[in-house]
C-alpha atoms as a PDB file:
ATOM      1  CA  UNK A   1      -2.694 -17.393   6.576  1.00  0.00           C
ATOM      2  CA  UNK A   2      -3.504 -18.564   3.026  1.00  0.00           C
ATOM      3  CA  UNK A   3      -0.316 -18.910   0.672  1.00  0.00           C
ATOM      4  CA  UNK A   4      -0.176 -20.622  -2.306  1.00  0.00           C
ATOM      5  CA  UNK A   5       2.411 -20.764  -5.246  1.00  0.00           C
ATOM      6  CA  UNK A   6       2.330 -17.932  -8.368  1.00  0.00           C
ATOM      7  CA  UNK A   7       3.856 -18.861 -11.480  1.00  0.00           C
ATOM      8  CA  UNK A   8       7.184 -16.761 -11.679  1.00  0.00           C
ATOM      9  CA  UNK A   9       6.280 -15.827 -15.570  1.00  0.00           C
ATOM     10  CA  UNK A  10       3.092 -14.547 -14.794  1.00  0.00           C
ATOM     11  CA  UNK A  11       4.189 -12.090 -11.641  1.00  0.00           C
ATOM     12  CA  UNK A  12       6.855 -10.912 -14.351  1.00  0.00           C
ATOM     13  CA  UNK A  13       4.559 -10.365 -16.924  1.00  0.00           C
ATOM     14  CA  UNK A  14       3.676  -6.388 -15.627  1.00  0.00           C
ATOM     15  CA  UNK A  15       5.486  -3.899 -14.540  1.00  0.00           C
ATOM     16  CA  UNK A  16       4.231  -2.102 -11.248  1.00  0.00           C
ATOM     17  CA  UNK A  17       5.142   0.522  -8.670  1.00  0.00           C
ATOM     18  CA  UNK A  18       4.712   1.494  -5.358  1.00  0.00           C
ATOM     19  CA  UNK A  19       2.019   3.484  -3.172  1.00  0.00           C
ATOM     20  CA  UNK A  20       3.696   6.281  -1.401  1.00  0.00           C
ATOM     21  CA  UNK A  21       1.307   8.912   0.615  1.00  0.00           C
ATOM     22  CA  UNK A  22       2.824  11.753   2.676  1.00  0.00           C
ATOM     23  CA  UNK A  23       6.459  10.186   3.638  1.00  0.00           C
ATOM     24  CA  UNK A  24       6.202  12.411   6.851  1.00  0.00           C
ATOM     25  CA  UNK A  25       5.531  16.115   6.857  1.00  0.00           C
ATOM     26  CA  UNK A  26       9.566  16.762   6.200  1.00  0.00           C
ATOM     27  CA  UNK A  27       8.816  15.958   2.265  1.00  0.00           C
ATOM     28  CA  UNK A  28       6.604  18.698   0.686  1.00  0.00           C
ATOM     29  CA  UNK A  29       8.167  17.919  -2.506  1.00  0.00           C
ATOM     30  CA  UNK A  30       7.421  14.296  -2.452  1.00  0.00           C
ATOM     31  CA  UNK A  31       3.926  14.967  -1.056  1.00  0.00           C
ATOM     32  CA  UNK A  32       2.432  16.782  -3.486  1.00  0.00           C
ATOM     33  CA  UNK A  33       2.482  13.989  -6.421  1.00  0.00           C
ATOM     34  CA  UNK A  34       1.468  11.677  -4.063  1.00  0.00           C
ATOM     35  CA  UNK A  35      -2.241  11.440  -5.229  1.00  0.00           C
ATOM     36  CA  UNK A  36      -2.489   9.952  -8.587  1.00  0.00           C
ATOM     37  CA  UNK A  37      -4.653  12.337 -11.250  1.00  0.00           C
ATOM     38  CA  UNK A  38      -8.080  11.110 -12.122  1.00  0.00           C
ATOM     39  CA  UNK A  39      -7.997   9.592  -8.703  1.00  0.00           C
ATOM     40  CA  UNK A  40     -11.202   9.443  -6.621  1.00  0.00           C
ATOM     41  CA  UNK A  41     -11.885  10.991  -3.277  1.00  0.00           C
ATOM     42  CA  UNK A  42     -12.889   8.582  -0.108  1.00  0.00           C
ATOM     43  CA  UNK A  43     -16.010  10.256   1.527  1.00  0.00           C
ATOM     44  CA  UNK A  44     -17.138   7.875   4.335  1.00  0.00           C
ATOM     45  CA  UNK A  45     -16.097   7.469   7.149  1.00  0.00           C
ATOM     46  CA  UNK A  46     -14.697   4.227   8.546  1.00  0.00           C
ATOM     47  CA  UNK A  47     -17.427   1.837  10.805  1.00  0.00           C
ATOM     48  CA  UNK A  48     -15.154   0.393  13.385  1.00  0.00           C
ATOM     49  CA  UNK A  49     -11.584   0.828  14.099  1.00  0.00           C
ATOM     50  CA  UNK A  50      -9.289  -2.101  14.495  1.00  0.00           C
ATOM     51  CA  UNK A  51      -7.228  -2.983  17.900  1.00  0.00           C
ATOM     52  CA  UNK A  52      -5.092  -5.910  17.357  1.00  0.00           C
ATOM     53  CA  UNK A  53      -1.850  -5.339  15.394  1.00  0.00           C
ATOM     54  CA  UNK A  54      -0.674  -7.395  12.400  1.00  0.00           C
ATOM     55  CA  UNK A  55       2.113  -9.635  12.180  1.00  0.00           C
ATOM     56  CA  UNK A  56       4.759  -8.841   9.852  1.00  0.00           C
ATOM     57  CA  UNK A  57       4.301 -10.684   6.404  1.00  0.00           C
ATOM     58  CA  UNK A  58       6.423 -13.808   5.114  1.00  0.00           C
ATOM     59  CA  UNK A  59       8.989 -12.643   3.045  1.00  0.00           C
ATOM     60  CA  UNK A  60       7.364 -14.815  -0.067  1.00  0.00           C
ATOM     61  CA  UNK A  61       3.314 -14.984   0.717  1.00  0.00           C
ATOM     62  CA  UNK A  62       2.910 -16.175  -2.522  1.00  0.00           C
ATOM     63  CA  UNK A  63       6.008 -17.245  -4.109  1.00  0.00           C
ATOM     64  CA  UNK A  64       7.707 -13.668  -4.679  1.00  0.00           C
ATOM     65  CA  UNK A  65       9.419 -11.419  -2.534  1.00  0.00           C
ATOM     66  CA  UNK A  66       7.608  -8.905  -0.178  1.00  0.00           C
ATOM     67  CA  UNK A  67      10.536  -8.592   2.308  1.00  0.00           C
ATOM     68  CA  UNK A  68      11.046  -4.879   3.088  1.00  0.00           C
ATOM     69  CA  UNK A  69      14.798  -3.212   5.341  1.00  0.00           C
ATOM     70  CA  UNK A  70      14.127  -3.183   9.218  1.00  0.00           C
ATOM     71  CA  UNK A  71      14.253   0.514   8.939  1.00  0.00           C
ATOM     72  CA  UNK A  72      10.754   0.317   6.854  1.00  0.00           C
ATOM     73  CA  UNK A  73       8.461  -0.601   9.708  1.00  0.00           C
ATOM     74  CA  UNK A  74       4.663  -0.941   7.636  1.00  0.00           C
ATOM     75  CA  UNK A  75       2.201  -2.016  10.772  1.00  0.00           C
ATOM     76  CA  UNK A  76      -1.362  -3.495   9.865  1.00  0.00           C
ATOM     77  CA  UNK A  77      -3.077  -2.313  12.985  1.00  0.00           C
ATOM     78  CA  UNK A  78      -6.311  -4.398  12.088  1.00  0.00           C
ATOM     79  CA  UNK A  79      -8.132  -7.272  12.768  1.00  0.00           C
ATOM     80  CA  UNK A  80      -9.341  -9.763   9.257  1.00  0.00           C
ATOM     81  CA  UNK A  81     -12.678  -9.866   8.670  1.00  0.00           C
ATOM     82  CA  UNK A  82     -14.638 -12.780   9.271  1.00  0.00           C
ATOM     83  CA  UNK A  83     -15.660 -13.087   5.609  1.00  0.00           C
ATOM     84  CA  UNK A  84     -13.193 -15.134   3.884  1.00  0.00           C
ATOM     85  CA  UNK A  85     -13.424 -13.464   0.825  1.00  0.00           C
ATOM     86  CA  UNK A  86     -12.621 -10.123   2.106  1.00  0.00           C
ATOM     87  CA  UNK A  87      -9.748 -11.083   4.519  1.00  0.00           C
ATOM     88  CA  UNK A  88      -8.264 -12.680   2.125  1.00  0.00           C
ATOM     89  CA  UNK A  89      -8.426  -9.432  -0.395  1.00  0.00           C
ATOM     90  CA  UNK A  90      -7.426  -7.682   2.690  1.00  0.00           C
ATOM     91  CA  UNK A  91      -4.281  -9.330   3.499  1.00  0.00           C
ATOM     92  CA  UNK A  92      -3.326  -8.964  -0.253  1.00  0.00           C
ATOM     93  CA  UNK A  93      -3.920  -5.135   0.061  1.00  0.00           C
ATOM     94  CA  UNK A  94      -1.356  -5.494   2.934  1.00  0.00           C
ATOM     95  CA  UNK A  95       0.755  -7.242   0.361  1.00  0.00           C
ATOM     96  CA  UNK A  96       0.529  -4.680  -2.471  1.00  0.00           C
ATOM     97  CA  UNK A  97       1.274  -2.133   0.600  1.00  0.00           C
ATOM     98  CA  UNK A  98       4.493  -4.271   1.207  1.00  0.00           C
ATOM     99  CA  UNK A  99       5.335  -4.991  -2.493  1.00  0.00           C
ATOM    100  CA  UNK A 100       5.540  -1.212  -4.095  1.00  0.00           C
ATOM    101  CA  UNK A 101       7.789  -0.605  -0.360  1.00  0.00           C
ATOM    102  CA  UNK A 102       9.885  -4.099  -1.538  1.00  0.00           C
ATOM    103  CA  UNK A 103      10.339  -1.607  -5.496  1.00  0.00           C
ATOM    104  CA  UNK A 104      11.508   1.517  -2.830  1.00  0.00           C
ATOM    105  CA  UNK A 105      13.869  -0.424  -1.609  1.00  0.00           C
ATOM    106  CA  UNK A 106      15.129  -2.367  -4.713  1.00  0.00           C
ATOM    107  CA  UNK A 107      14.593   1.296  -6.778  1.00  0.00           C
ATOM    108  CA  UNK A 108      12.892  -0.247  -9.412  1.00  0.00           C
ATOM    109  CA  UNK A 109       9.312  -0.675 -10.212  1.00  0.00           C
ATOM    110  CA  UNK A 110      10.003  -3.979 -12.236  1.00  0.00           C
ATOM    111  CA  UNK A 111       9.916  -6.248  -9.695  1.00  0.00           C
ATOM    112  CA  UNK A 112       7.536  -9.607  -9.574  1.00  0.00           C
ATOM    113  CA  UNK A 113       5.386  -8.813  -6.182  1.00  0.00           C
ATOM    114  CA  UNK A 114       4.393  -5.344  -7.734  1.00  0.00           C
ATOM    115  CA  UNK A 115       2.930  -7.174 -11.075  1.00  0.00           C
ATOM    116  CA  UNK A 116       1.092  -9.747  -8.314  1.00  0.00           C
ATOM    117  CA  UNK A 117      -0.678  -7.384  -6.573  1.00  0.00           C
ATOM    118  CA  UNK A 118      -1.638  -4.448  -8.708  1.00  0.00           C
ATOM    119  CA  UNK A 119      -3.375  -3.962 -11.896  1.00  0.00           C
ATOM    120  CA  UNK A 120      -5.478  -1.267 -13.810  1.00  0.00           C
ATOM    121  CA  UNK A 121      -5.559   1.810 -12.389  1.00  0.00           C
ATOM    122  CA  UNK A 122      -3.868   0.292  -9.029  1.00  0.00           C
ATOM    123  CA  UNK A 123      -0.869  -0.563 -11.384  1.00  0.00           C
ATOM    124  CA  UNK A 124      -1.181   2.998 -12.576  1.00  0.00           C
ATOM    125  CA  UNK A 125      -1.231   4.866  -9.021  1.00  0.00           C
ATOM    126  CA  UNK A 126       1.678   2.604  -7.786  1.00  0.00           C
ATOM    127  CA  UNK A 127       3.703   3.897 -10.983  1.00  0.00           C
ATOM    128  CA  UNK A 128       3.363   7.178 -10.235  1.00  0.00           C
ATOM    129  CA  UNK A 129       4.548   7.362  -6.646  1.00  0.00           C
ATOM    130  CA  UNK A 130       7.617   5.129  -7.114  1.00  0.00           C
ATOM    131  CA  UNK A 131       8.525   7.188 -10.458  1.00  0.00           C
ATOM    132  CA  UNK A 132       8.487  10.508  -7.698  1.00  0.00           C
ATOM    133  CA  UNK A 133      10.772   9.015  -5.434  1.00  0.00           C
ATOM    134  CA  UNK A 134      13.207   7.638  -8.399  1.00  0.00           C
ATOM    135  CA  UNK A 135      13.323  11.337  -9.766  1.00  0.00           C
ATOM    136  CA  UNK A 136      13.736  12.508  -6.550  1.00  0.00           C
ATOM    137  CA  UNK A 137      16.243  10.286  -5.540  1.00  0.00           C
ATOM    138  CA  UNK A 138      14.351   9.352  -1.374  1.00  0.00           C
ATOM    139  CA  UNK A 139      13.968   6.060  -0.144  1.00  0.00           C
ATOM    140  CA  UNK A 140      12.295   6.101   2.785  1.00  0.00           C
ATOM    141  CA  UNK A 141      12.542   5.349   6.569  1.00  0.00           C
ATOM    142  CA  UNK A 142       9.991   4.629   9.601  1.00  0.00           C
ATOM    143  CA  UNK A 143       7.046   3.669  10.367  1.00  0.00           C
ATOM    144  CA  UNK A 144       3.479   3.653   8.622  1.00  0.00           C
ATOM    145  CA  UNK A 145       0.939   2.529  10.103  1.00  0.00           C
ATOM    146  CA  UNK A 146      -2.176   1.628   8.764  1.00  0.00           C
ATOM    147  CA  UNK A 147      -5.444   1.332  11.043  1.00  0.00           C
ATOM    148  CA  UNK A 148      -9.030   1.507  11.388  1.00  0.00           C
ATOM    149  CA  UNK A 149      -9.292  -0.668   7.945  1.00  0.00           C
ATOM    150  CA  UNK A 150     -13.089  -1.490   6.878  1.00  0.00           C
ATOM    151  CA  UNK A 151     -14.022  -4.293   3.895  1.00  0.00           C
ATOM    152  CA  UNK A 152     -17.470  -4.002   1.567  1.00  0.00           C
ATOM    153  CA  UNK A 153     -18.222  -6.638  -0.978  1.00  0.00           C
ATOM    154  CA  UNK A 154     -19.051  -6.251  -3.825  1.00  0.00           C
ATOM    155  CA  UNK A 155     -22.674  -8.541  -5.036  1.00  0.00           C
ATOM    156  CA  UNK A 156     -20.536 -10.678  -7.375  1.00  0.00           C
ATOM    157  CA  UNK A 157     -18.318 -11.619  -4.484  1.00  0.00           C
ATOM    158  CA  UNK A 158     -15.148 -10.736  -7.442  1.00  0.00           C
ATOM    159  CA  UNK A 159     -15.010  -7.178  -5.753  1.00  0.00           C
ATOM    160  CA  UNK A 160     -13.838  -5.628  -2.176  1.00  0.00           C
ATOM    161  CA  UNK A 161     -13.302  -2.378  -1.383  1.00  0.00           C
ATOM    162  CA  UNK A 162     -10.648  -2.271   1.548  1.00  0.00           C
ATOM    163  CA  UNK A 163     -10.620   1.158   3.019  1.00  0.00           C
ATOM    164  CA  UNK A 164      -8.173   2.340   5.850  1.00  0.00           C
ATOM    165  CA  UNK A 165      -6.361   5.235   7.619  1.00  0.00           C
ATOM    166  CA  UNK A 166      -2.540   6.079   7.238  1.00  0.00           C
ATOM    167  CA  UNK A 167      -0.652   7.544   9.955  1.00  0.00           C
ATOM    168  CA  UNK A 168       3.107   9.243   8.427  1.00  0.00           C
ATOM    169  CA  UNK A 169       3.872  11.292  11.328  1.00  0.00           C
ATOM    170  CA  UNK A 170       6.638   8.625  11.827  1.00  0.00           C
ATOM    171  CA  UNK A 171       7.543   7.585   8.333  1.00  0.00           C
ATOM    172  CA  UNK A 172      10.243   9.828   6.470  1.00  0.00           C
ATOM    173  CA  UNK A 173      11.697  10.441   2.771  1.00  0.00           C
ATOM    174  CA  UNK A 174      15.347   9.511   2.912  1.00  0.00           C
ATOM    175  CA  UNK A 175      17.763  10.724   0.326  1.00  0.00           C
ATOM    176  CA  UNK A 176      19.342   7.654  -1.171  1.00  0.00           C
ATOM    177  CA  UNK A 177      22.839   8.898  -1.776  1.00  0.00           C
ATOM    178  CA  UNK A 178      23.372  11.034   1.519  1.00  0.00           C
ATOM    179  CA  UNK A 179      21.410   8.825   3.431  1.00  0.00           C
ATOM    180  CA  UNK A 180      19.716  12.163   5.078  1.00  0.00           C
ATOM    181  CA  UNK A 181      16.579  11.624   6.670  1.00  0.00           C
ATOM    182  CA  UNK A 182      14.223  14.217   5.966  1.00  0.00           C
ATOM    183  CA  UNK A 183      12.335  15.322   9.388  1.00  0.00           C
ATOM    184  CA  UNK A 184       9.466  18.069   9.854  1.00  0.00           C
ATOM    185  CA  UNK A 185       6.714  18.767  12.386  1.00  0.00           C
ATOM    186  CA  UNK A 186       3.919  16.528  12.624  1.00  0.00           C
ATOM    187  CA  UNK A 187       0.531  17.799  10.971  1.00  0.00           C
ATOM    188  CA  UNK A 188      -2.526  16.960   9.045  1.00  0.00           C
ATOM    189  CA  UNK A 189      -0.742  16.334   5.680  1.00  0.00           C
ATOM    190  CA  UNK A 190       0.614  12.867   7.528  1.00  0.00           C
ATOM    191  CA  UNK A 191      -2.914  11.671   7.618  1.00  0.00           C
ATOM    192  CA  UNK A 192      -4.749   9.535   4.766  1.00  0.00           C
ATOM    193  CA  UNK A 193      -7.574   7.924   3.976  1.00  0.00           C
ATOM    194  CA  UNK A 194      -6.938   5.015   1.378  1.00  0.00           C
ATOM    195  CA  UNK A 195      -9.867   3.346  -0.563  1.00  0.00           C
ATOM    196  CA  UNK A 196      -8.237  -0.018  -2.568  1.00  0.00           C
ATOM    197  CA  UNK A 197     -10.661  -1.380  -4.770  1.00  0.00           C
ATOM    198  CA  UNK A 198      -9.255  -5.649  -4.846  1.00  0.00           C
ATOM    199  CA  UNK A 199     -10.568  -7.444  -7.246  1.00  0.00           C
ATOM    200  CA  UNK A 200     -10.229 -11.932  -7.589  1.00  0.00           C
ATOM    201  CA  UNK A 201      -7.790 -13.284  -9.991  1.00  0.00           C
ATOM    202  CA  UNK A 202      -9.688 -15.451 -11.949  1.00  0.00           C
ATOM    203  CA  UNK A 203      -6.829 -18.097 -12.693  1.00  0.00           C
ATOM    204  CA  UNK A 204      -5.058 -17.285  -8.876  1.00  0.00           C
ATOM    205  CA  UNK A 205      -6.276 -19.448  -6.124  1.00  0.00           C
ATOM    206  CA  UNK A 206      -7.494 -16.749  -3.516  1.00  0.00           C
ATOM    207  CA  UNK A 207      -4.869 -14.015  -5.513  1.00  0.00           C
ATOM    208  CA  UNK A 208      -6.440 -10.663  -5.107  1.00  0.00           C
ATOM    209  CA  UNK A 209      -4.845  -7.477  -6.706  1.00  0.00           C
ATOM    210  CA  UNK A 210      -5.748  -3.268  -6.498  1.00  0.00           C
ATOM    211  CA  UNK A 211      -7.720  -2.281  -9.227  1.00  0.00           C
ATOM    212  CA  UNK A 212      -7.898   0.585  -8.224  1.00  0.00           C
ATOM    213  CA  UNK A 213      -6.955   3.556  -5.204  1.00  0.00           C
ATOM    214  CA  UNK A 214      -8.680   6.496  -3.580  1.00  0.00           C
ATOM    215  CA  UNK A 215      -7.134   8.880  -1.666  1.00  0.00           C
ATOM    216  CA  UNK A 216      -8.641  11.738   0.640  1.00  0.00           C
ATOM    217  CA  UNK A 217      -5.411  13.632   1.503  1.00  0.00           C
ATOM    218  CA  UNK A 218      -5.185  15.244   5.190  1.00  0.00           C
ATOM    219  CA  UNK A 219      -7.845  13.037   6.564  1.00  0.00           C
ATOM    220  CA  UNK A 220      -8.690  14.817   9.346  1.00  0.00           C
ATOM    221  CA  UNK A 221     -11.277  11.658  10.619  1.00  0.00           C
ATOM    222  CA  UNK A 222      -8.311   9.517  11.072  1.00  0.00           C
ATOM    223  CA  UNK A 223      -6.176  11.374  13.262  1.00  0.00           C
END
């Protein structure tokens, strides 16, 4: 697992926010500003699905904090890539995953691991969903599990597009000061496809950050 130190100015230099999809079918309200305006639709279909499930992060993969409550159970349910390019952008699309969950928790989307991972329009999309569930006042509570992930570089070798499925039929809103969890019936709404466009840090050794995310909402191809 590659880890290597980040300058603690330069993680605080952004702000960032988190990437929230359907936060199980109980949260129609939440769910409806979960896909981010001007945001592109994923059209293809995943080539393989992964069997082998992922560890759980360190809390501080590269020098800021990741670390998520037990009750937030994110599962990786894929296997890296042989490429080292694109395992390594995959693992920090993982991260950027864990990060914007690390802002749910701390209710804030100034923390250092979201301004690590994240950028452009990535930045943008993670803003969005964590300023819903501020307004709305949810944490949330489960688990989310991501699967049958897929990598494509790009020529340069600066570019990978890390597409996966997302499976919220376990992973509910939770209102913050009631602690309610908010349940419903399982159904195609809990089903994503993501698209996370990771891009090379040109001063980070191996850093890779979102550029930029695509979301096809009730993905029926990954249920």
């Amino acid at each position: 697992m590659k880890r290597r130190s980040l300058p603690v100015a330069a993680a605080l230099a952004a702000t960032a926010a988190l990437l929230l999809t359907a936060c199980g079918s109980g949260d129609d309200a939440a769910s409806d500003n979960d896909k981010i305006a001007g945001a592109g639709q994923g059209s293809e279909s995943p080539k393989a699905s992964a069997s082998a499930s992922g560890a759980p992060a360190e809390d501080k993969p590269d020098g800021v904090d990741v670390s998520v409550p037990k009750d937030m159970n994110l599962v990786f349910d894929w296997e890296k890539p042989k490429a080292a390019n694109e395992a390594a952008a995959m693992e920090d699309a993982a991260n950027y995953v864990r990060a914007i969950y690390h802002g749910v928790d701390k209710r804030t989307s100034n923390v250092a691991a979201l301004a690590t991972y994240s950028t452009g329009n990535g930045l943008k999309y993670a803003k969005t969903q964590i300023d819903v569930r501020l307004e709305g006042g949810w944490t949330a509570t489960g688990t989310r599990r991501h699967y049958q992930a897929t990598t494509r570089s790009a020529s340069n070798g600066n570019s990978v597009e890390v597409a996966f499925c997302v499976d919220s039929t376990k992973f509910y809103s939770k209102e913050v000061k009631t602690g309610k969890v908010l349940k419903g019936k399982p159904n195609i709404t809990d089903f994503d496809y993501f698209k996370i466009i990771m891009v090379k840090l040109p001063t980070g050794d191996d850093l890779w950050q979102a550029s930029k995310v695509y979301v096809e909402a009730k993905a029926a191809k990954c249920q």
